[in-house]
C-alpha atoms as a PDB file:
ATOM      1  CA  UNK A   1      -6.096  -5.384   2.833  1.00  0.00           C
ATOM      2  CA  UNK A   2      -5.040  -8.937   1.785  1.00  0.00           C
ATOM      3  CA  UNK A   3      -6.625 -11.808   2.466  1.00  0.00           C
ATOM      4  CA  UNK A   4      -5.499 -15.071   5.018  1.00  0.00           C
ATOM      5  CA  UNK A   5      -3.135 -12.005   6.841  1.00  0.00           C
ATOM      6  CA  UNK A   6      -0.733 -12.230   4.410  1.00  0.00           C
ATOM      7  CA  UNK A   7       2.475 -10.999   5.543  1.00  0.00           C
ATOM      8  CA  UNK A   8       5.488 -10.210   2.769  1.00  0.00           C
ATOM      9  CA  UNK A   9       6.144  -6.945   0.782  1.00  0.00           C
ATOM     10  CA  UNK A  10       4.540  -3.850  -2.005  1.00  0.00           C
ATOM     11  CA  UNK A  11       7.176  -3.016  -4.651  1.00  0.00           C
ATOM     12  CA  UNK A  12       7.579   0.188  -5.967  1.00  0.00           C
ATOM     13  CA  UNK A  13       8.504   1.224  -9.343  1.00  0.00           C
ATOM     14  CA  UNK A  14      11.283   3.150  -8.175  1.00  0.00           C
ATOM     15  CA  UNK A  15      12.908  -0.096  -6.593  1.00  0.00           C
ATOM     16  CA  UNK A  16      11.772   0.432  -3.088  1.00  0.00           C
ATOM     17  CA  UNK A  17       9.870  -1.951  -0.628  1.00  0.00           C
ATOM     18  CA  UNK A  18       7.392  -1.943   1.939  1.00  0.00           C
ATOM     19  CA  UNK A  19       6.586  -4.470   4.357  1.00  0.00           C
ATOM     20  CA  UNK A  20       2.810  -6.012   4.272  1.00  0.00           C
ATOM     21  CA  UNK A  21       2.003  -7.385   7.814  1.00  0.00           C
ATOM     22  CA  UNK A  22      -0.776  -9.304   8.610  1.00  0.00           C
ATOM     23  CA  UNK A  23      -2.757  -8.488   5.576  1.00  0.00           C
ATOM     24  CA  UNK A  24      -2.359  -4.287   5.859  1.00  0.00           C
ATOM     25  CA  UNK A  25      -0.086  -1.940   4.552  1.00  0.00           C
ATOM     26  CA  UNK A  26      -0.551   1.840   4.210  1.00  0.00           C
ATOM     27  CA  UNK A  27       0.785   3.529   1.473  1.00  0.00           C
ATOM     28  CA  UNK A  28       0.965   7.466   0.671  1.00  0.00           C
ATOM     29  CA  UNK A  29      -0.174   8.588  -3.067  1.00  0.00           C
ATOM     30  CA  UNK A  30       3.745  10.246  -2.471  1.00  0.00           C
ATOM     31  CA  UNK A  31       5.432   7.359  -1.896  1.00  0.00           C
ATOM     32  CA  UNK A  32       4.150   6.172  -5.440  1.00  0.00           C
ATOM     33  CA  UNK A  33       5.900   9.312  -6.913  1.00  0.00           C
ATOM     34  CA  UNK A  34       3.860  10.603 -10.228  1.00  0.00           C
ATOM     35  CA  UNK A  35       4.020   8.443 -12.704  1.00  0.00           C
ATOM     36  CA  UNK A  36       5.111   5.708 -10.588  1.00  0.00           C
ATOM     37  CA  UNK A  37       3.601   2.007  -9.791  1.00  0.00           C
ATOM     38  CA  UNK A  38       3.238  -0.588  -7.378  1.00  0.00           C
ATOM     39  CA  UNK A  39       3.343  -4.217  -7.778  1.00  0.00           C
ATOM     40  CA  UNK A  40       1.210  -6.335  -4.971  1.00  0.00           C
ATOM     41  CA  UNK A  41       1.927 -10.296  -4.465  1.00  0.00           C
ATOM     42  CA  UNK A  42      -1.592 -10.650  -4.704  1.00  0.00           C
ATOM     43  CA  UNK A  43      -5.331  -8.567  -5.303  1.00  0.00           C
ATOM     44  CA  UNK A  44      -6.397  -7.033  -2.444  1.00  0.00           C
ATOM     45  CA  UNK A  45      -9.857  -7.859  -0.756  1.00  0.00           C
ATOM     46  CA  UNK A  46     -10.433  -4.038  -0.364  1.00  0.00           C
ATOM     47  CA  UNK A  47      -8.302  -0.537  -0.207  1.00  0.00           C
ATOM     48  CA  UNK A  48      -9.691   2.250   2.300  1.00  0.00           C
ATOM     49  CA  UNK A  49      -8.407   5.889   1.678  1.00  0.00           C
ATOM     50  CA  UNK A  50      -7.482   7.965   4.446  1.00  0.00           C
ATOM     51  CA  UNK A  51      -8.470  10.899   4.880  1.00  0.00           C
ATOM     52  CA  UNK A  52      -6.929  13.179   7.599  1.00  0.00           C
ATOM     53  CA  UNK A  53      -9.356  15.180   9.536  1.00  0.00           C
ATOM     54  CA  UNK A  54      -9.070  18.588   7.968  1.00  0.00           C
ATOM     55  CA  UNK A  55      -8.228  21.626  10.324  1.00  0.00           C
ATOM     56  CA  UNK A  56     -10.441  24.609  11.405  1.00  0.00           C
END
């Protein structure tokens, strides 16, 4: 999360883009590719994991 609801966009190394609305943006450790970075407009104020439920 970003602070003030920043809205604009994550880069990835790989040349791709995602849009950052209102302060949030999820990203998937795949997306990032191994080896691979991300450049933010700006530090976050905090990054929460998800974590599917797992299945019985």
């Amino acid at each position: 999360e970003f602070a003030n609801e920043l809205n604009g966009k994550i880069v990835f190394s790989n040349g791709q883009e995602k849009a950052l609305v209102n302060g949030k943006v999820q990203v998937a450790l795949s997306e990032i590719g191994e080896g691979g970075t991300i450049t933010l407009p700006e530090p976050t104020m905090r990054v929460l994991p998800y974590l599917p439920q797992a299945k019985k």
